[in-house]
PDB file of N, CA and C in Angstrom:
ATOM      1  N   UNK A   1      81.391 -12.992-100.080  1.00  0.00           N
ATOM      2  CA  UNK A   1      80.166 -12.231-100.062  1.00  0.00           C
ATOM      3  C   UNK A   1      79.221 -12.852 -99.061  1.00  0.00           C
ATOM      4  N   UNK A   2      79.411 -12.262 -98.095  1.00  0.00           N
ATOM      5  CA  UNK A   2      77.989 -12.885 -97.140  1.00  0.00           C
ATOM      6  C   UNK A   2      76.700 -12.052 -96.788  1.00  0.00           C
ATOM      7  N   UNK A   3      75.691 -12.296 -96.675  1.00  0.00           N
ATOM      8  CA  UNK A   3      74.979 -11.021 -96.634  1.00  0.00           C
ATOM      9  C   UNK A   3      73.827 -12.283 -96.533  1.00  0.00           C
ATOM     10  N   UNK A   4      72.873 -11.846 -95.957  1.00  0.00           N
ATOM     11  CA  UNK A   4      71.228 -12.438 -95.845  1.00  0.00           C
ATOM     12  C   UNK A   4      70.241 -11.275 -96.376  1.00  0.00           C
ATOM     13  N   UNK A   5      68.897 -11.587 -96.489  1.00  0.00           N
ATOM     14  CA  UNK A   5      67.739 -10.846 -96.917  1.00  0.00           C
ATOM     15  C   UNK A   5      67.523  -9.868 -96.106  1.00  0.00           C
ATOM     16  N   UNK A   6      67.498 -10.314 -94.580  1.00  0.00           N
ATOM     17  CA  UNK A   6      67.579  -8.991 -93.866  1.00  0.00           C
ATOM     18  C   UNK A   6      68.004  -7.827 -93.533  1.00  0.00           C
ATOM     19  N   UNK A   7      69.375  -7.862 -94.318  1.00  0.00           N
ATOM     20  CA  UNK A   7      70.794  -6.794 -94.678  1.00  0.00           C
ATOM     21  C   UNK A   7      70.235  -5.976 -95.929  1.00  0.00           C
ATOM     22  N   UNK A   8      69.797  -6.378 -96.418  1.00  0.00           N
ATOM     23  CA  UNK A   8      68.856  -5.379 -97.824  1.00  0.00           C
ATOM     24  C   UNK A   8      68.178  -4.255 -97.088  1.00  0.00           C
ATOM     25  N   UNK A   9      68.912  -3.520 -97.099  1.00  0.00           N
ATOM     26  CA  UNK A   9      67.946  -2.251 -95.798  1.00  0.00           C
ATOM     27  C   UNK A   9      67.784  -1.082 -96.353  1.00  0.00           C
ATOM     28  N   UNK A  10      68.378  -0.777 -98.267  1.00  0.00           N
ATOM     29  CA  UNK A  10      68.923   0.262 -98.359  1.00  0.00           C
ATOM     30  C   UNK A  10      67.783   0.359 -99.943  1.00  0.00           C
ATOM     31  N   UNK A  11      67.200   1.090-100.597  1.00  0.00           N
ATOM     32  CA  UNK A  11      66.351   1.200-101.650  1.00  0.00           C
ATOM     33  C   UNK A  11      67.351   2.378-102.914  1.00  0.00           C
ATOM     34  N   UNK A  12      67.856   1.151-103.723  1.00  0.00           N
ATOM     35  CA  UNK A  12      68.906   2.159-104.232  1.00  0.00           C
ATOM     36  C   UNK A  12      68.272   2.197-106.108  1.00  0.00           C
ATOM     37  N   UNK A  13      68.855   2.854-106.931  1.00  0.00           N
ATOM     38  CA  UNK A  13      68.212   2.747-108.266  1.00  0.00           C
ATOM     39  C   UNK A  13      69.427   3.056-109.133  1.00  0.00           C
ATOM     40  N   UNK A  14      69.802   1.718-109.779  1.00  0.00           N
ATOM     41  CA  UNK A  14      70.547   1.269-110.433  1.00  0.00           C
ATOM     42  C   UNK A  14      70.800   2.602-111.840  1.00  0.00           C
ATOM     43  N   UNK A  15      71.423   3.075-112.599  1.00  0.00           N
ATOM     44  CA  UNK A  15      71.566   3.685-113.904  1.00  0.00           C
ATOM     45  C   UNK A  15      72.306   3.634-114.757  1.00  0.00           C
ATOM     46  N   UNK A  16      72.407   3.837-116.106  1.00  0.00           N
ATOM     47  CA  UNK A  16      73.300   3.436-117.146  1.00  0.00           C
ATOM     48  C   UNK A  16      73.412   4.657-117.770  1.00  0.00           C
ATOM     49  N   UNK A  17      74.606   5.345-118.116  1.00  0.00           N
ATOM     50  CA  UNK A  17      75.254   6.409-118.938  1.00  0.00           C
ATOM     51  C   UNK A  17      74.677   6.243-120.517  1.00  0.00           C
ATOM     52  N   UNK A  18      74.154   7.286-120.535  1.00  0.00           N
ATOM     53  CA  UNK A  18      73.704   7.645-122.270  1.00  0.00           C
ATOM     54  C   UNK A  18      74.056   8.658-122.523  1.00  0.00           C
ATOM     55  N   UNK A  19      74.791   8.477-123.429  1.00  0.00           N
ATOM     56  CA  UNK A  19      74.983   9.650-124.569  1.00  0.00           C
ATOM     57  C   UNK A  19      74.705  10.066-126.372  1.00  0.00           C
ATOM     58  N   UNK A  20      73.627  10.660-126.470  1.00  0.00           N
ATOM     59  CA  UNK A  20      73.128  10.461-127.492  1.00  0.00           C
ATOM     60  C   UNK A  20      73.863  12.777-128.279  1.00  0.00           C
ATOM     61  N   UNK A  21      73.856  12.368-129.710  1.00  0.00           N
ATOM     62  CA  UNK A  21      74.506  13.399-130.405  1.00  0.00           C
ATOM     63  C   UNK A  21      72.971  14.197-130.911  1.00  0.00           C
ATOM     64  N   UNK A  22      73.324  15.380-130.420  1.00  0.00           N
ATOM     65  CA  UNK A  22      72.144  16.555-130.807  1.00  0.00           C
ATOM     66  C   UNK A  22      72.051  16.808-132.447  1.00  0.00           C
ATOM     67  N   UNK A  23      71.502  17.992-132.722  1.00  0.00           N
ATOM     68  CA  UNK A  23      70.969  17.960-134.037  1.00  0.00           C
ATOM     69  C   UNK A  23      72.314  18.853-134.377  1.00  0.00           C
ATOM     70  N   UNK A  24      73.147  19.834-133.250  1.00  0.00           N
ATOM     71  CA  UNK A  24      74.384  20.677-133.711  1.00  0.00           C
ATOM     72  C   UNK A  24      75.336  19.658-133.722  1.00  0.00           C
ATOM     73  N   UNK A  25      75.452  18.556-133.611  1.00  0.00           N
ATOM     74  CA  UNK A  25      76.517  17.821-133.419  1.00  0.00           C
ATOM     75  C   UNK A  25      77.327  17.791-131.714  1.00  0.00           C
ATOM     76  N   UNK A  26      76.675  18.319-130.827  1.00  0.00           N
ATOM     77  CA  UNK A  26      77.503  17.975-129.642  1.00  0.00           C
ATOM     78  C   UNK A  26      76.582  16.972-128.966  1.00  0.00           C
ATOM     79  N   UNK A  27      77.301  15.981-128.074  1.00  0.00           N
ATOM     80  CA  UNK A  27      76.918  15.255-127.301  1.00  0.00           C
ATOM     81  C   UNK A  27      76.441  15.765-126.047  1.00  0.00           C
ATOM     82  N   UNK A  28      75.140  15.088-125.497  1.00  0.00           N
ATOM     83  CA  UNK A  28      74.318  15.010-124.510  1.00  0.00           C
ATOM     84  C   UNK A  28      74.502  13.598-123.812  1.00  0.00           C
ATOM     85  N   UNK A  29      74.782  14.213-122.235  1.00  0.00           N
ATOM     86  CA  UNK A  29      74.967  12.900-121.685  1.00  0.00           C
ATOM     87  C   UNK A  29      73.702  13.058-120.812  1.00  0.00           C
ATOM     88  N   UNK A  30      73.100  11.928-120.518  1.00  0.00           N
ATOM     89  CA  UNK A  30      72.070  11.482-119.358  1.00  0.00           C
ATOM     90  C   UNK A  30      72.110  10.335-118.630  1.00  0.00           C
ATOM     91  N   UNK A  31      70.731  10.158-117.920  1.00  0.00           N
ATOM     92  CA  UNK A  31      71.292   8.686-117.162  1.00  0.00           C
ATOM     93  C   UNK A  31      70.343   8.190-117.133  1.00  0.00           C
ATOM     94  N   UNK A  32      70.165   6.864-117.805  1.00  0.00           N
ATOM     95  CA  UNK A  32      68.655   6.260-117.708  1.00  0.00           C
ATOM     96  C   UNK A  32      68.282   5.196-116.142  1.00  0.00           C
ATOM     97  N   UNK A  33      67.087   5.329-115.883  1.00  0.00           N
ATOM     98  CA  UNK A  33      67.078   4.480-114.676  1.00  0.00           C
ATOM     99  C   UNK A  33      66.619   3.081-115.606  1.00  0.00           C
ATOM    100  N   UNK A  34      67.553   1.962-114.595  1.00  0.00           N
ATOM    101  CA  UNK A  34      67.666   0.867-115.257  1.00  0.00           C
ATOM    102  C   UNK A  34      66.529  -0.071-114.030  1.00  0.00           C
ATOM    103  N   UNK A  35      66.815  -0.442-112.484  1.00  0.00           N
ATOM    104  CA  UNK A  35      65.881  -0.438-111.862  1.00  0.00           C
ATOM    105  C   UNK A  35      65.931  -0.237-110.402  1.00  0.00           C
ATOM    106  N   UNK A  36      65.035  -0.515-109.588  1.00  0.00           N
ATOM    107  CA  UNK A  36      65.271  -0.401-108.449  1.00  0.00           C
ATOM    108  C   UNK A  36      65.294  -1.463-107.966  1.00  0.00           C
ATOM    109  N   UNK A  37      66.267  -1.386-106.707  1.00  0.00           N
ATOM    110  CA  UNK A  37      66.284  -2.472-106.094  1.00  0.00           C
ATOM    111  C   UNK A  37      66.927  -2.555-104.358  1.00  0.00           C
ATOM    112  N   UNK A  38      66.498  -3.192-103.340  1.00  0.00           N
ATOM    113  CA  UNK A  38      66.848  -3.263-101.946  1.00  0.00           C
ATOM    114  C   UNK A  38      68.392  -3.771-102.356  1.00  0.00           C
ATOM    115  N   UNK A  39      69.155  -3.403-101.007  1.00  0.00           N
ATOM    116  CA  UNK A  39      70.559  -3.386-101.468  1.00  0.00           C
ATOM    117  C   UNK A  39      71.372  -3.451 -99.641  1.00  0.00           C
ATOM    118  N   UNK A  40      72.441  -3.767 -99.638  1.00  0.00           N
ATOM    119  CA  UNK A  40      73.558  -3.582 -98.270  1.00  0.00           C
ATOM    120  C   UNK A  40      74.497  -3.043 -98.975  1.00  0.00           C
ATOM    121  N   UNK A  41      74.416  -1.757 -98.311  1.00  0.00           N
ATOM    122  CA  UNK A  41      75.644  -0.325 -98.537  1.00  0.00           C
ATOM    123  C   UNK A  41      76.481  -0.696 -97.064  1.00  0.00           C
ATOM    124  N   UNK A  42      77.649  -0.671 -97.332  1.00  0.00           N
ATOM    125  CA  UNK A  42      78.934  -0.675 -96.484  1.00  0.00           C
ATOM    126  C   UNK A  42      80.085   0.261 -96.742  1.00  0.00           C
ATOM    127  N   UNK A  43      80.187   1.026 -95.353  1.00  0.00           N
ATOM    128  CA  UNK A  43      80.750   2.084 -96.176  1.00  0.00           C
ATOM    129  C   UNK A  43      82.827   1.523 -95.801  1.00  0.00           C
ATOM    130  N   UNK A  44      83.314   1.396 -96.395  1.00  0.00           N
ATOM    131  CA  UNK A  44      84.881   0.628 -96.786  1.00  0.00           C
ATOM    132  C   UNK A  44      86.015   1.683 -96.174  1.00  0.00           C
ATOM    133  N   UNK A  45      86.932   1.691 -95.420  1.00  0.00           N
ATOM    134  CA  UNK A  45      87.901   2.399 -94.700  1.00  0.00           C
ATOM    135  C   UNK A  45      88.389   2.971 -95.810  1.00  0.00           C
ATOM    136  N   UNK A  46      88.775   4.721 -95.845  1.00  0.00           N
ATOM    137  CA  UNK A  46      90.030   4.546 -96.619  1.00  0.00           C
ATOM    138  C   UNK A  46      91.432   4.592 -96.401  1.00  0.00           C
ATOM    139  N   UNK A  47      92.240   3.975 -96.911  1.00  0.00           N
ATOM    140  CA  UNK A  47      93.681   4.161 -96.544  1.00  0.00           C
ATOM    141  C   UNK A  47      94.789   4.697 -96.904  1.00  0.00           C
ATOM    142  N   UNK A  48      93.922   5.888 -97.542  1.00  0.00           N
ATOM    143  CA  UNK A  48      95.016   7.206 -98.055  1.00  0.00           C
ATOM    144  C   UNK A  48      95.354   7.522 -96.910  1.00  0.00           C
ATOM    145  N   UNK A  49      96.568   8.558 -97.197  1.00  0.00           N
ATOM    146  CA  UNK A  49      97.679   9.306 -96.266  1.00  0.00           C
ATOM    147  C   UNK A  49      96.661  10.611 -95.983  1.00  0.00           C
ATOM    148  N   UNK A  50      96.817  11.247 -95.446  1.00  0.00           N
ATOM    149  CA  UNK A  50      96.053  12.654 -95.185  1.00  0.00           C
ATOM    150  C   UNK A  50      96.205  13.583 -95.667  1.00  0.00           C
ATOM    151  N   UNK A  51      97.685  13.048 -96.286  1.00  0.00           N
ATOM    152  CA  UNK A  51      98.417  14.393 -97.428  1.00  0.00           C
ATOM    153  C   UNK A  51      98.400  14.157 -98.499  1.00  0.00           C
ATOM    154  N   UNK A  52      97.637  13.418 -98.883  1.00  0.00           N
ATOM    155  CA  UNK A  52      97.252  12.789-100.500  1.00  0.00           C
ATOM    156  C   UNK A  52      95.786  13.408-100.591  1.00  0.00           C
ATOM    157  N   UNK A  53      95.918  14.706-100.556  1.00  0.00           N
ATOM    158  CA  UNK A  53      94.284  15.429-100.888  1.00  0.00           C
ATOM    159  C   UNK A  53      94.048  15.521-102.451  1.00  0.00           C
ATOM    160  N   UNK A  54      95.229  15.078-103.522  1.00  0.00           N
ATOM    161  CA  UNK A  54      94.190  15.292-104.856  1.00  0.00           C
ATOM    162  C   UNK A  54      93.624  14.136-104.906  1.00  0.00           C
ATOM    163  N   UNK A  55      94.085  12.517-104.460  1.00  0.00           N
ATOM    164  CA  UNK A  55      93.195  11.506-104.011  1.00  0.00           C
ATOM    165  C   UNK A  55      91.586  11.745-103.366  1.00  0.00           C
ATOM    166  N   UNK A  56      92.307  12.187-102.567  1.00  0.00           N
ATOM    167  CA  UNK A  56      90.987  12.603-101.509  1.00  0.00           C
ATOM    168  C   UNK A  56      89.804  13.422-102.353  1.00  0.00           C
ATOM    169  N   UNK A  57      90.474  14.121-103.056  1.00  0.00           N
ATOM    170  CA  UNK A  57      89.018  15.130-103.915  1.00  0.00           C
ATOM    171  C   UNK A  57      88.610  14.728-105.080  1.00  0.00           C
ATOM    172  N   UNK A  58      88.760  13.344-105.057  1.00  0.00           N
ATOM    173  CA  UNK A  58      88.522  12.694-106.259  1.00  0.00           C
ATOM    174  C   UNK A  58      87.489  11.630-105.967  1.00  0.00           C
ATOM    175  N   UNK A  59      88.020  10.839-104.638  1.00  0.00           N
ATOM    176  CA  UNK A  59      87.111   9.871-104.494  1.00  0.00           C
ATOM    177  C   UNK A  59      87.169  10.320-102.762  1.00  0.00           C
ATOM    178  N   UNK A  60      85.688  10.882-102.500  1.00  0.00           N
ATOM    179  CA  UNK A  60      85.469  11.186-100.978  1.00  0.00           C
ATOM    180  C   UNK A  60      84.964   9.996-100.553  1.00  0.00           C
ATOM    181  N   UNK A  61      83.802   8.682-100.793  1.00  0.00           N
ATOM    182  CA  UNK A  61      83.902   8.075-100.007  1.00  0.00           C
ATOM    183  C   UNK A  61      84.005   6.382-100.898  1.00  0.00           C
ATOM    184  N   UNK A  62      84.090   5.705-100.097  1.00  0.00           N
ATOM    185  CA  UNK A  62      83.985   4.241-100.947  1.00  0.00           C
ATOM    186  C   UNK A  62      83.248   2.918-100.152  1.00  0.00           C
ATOM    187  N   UNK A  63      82.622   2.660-101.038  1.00  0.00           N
ATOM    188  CA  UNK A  63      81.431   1.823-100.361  1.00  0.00           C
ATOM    189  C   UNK A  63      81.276   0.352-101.315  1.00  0.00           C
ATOM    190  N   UNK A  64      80.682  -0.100-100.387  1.00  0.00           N
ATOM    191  CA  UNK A  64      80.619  -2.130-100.828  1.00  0.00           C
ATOM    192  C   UNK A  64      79.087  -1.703-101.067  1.00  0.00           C
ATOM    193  N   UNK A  65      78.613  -2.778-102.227  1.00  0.00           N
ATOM    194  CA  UNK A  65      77.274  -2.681-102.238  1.00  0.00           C
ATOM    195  C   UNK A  65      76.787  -4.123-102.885  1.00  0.00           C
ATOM    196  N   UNK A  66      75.946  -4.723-101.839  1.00  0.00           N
ATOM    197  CA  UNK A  66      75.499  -6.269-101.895  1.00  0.00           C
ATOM    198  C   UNK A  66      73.844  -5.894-102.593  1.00  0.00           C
ATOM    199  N   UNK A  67      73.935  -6.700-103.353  1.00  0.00           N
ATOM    200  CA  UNK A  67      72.481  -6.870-103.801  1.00  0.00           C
ATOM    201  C   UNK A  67      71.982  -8.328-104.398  1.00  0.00           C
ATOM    202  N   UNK A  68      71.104  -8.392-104.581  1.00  0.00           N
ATOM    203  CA  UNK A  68      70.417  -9.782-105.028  1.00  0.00           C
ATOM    204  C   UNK A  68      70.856  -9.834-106.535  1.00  0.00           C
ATOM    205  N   UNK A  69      71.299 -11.266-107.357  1.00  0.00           N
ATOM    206  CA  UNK A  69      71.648 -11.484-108.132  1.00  0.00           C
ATOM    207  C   UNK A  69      69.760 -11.443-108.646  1.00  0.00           C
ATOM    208  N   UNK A  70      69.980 -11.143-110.513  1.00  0.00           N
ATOM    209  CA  UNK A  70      68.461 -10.869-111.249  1.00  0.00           C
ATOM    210  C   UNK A  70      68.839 -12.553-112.005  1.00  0.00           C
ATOM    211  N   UNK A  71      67.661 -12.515-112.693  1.00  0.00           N
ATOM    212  CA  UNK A  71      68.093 -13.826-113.414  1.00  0.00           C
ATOM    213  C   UNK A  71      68.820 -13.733-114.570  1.00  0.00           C
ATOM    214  N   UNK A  72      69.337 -14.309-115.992  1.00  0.00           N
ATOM    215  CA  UNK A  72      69.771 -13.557-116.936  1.00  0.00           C
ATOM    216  C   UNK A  72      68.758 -13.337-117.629  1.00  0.00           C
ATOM    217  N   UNK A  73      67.485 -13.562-117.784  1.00  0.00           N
ATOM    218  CA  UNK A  73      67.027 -12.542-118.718  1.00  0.00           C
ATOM    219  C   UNK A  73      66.433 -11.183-118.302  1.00  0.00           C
ATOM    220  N   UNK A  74      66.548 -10.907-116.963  1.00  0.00           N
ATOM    221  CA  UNK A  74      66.476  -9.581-116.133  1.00  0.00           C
ATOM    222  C   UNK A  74      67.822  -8.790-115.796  1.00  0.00           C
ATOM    223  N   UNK A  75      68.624  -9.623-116.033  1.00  0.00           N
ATOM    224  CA  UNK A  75      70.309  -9.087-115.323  1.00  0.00           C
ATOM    225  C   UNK A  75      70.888  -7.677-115.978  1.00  0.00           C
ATOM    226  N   UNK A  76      70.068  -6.736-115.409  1.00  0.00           N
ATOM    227  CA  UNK A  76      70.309  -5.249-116.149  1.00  0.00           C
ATOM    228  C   UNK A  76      71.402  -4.816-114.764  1.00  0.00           C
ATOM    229  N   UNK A  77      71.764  -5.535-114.086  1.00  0.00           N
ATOM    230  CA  UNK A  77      72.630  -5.047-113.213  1.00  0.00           C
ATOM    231  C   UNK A  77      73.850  -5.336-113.652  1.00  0.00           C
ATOM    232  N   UNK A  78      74.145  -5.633-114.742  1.00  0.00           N
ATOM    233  CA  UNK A  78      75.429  -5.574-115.570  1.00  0.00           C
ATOM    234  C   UNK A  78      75.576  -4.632-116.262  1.00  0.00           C
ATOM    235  N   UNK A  79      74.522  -3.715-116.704  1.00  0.00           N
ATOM    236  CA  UNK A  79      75.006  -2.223-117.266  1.00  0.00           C
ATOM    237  C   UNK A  79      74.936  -1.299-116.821  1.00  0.00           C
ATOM    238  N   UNK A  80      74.770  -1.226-115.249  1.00  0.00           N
ATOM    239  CA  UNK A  80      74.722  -0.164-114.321  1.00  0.00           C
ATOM    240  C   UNK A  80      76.173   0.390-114.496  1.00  0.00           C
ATOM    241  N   UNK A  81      76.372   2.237-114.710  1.00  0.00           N
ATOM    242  CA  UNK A  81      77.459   2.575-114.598  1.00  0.00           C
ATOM    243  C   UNK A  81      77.131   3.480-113.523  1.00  0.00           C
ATOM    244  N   UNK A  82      76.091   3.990-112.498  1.00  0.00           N
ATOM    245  CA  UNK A  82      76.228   4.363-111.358  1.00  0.00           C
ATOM    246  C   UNK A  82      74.906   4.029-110.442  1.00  0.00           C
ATOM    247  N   UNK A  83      74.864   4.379-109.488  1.00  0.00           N
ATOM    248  CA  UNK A  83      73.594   4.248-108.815  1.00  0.00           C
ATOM    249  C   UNK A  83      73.145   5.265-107.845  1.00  0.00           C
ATOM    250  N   UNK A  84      71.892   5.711-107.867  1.00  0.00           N
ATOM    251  CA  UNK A  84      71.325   6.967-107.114  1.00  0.00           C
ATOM    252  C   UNK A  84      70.867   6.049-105.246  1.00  0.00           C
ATOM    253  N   UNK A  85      70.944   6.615-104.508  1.00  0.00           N
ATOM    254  CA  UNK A  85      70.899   5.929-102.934  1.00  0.00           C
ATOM    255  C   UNK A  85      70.510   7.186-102.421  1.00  0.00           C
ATOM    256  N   UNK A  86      69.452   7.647-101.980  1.00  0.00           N
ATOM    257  CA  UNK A  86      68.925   8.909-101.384  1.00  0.00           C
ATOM    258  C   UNK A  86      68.895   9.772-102.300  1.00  0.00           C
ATOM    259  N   UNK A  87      69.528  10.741-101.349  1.00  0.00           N
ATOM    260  CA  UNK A  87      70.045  12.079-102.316  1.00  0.00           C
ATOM    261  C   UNK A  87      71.680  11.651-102.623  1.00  0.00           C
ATOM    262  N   UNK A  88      72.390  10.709-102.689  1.00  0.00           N
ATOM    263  CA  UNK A  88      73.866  10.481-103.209  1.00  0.00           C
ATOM    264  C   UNK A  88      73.648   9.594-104.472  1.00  0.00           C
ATOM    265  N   UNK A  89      74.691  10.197-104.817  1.00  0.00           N
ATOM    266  CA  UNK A  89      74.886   9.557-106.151  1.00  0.00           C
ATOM    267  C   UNK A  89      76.442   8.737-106.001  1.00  0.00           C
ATOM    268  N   UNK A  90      76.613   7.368-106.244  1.00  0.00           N
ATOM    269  CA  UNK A  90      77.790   6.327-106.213  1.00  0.00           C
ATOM    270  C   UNK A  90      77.982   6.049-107.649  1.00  0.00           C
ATOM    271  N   UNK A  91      79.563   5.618-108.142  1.00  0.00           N
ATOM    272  CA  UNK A  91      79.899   5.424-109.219  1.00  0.00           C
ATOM    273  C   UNK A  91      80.246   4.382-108.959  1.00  0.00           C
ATOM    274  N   UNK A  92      79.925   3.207-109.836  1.00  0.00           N
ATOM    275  CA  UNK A  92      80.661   1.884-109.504  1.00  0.00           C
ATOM    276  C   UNK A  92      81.967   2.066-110.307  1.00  0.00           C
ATOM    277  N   UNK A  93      82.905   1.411-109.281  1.00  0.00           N
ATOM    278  CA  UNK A  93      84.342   1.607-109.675  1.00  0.00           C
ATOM    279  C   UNK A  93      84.815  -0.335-110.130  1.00  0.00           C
ATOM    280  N   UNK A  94      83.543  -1.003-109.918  1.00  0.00           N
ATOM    281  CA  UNK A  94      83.873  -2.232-110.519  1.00  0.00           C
ATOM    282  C   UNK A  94      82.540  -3.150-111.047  1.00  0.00           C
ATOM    283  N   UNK A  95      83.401  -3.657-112.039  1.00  0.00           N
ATOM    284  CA  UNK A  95      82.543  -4.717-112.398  1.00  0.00           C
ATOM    285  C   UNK A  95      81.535  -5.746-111.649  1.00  0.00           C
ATOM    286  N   UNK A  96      80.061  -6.650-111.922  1.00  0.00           N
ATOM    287  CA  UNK A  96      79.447  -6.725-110.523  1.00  0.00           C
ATOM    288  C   UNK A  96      80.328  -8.478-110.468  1.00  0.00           C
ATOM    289  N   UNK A  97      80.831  -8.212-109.072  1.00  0.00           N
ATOM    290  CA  UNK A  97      80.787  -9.300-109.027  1.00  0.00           C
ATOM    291  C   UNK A  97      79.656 -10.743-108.618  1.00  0.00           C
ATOM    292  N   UNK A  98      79.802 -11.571-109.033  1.00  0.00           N
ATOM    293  CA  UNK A  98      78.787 -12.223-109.283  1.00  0.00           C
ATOM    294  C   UNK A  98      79.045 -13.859-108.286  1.00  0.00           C
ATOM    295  N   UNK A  99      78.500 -13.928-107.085  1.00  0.00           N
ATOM    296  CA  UNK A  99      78.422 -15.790-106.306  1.00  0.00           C
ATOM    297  C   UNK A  99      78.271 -16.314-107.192  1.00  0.00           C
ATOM    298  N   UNK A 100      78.728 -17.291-107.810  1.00  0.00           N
ATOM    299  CA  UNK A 100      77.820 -18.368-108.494  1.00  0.00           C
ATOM    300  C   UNK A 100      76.966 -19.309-107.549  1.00  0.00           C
ATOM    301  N   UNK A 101      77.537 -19.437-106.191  1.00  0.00           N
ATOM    302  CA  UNK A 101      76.857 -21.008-105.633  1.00  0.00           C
ATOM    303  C   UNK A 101      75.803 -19.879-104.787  1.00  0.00           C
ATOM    304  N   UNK A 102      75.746 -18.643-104.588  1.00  0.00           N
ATOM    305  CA  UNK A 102      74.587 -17.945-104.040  1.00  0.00           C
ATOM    306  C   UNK A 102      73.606 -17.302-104.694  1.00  0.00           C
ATOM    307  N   UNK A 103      73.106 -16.098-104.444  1.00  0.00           N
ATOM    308  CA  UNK A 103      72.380 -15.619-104.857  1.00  0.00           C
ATOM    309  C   UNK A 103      72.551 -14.110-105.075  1.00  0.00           C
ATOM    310  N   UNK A 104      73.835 -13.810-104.634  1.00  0.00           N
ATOM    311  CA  UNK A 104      74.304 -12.478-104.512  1.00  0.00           C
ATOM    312  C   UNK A 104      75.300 -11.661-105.722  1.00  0.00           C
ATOM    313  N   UNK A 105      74.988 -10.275-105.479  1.00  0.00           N
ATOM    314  CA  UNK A 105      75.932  -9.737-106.861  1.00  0.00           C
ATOM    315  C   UNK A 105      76.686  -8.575-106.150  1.00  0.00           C
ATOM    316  N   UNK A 106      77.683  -8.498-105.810  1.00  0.00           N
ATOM    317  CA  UNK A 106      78.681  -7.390-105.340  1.00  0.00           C
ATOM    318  C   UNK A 106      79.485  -6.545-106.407  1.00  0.00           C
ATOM    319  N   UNK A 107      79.461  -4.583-105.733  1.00  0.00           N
ATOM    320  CA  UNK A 107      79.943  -3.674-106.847  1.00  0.00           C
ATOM    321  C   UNK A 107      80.603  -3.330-105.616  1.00  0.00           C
ATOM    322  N   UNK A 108      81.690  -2.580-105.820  1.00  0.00           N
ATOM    323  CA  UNK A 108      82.603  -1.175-105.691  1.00  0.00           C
ATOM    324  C   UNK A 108      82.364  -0.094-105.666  1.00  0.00           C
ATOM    325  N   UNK A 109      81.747   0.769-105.390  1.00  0.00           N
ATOM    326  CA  UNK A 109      81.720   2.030-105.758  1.00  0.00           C
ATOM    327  C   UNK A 109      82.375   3.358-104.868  1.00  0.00           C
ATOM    328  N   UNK A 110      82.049   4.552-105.369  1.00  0.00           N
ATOM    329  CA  UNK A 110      82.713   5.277-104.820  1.00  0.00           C
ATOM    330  C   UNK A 110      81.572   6.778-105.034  1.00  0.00           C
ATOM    331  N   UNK A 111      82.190   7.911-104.248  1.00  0.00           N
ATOM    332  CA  UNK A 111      81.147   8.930-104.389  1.00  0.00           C
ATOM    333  C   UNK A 111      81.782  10.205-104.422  1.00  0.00           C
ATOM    334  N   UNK A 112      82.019  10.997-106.049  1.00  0.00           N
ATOM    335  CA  UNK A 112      82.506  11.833-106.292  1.00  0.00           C
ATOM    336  C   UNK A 112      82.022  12.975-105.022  1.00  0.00           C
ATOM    337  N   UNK A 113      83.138  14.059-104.929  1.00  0.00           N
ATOM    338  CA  UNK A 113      83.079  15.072-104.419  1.00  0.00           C
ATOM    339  C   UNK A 113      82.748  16.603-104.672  1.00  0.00           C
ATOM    340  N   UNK A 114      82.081  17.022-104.147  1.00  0.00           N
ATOM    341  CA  UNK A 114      81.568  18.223-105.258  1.00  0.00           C
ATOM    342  C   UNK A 114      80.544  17.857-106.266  1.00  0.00           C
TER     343      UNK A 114
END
């Protein structure tokens, strides 16, 4: 993970999946904003075949995303299950990884199609 302060170029807002049960009994899903935060979006090659389109319409793009490690009693960047970046919406496809000897926290994500 390498990345400096000046690579934070990107204002993204972290969110966590809720699903809470209505008064008929069906589930409601939403997405709470957890927080915001400056970030380095990289967008990652992919190396599907060209003829692997149900791949392809599943996951259109895939991106690295560096951000500043929180402390633990702020570290809500462990229950992020997606994150809003403009008008796109990214799904993290991994757990954050975490420097210990830095200061940095790296996700996976990816950006449904349709």
């Amino acid at each position: 993970m390498r990345c400096r302060i000046a690579n934070l170029s990107e204002r993204i807002v972290l969110q966590r999946r809720k699903v809470v049960e209505d008064e008929s009994g069906e589930y409601q899903e939403s997405w709470q904003d957890l927080m915001e935060v400056w970030a380095e979006i990289t967008s990652l090659p992919t190396k599907e075949p060209e003829w692997n389109s149900i791949k392809k319409s599943v996951d259109n793009s895939k991106f690295r995303v560096v951000m500043r490690k929180m402390t633990n009693r702020n570290a809500l960047h462990a229950y992020g299950n997606r994150l809003r970046w403009g008008n796109r919406t990214l799904y993290l496809a991994t757990r954050p990884l975490i420097d210990a000897k830095k200061a940095w926290v790296e996700f996976l994500a990816f950006e449904k199609e349709g």
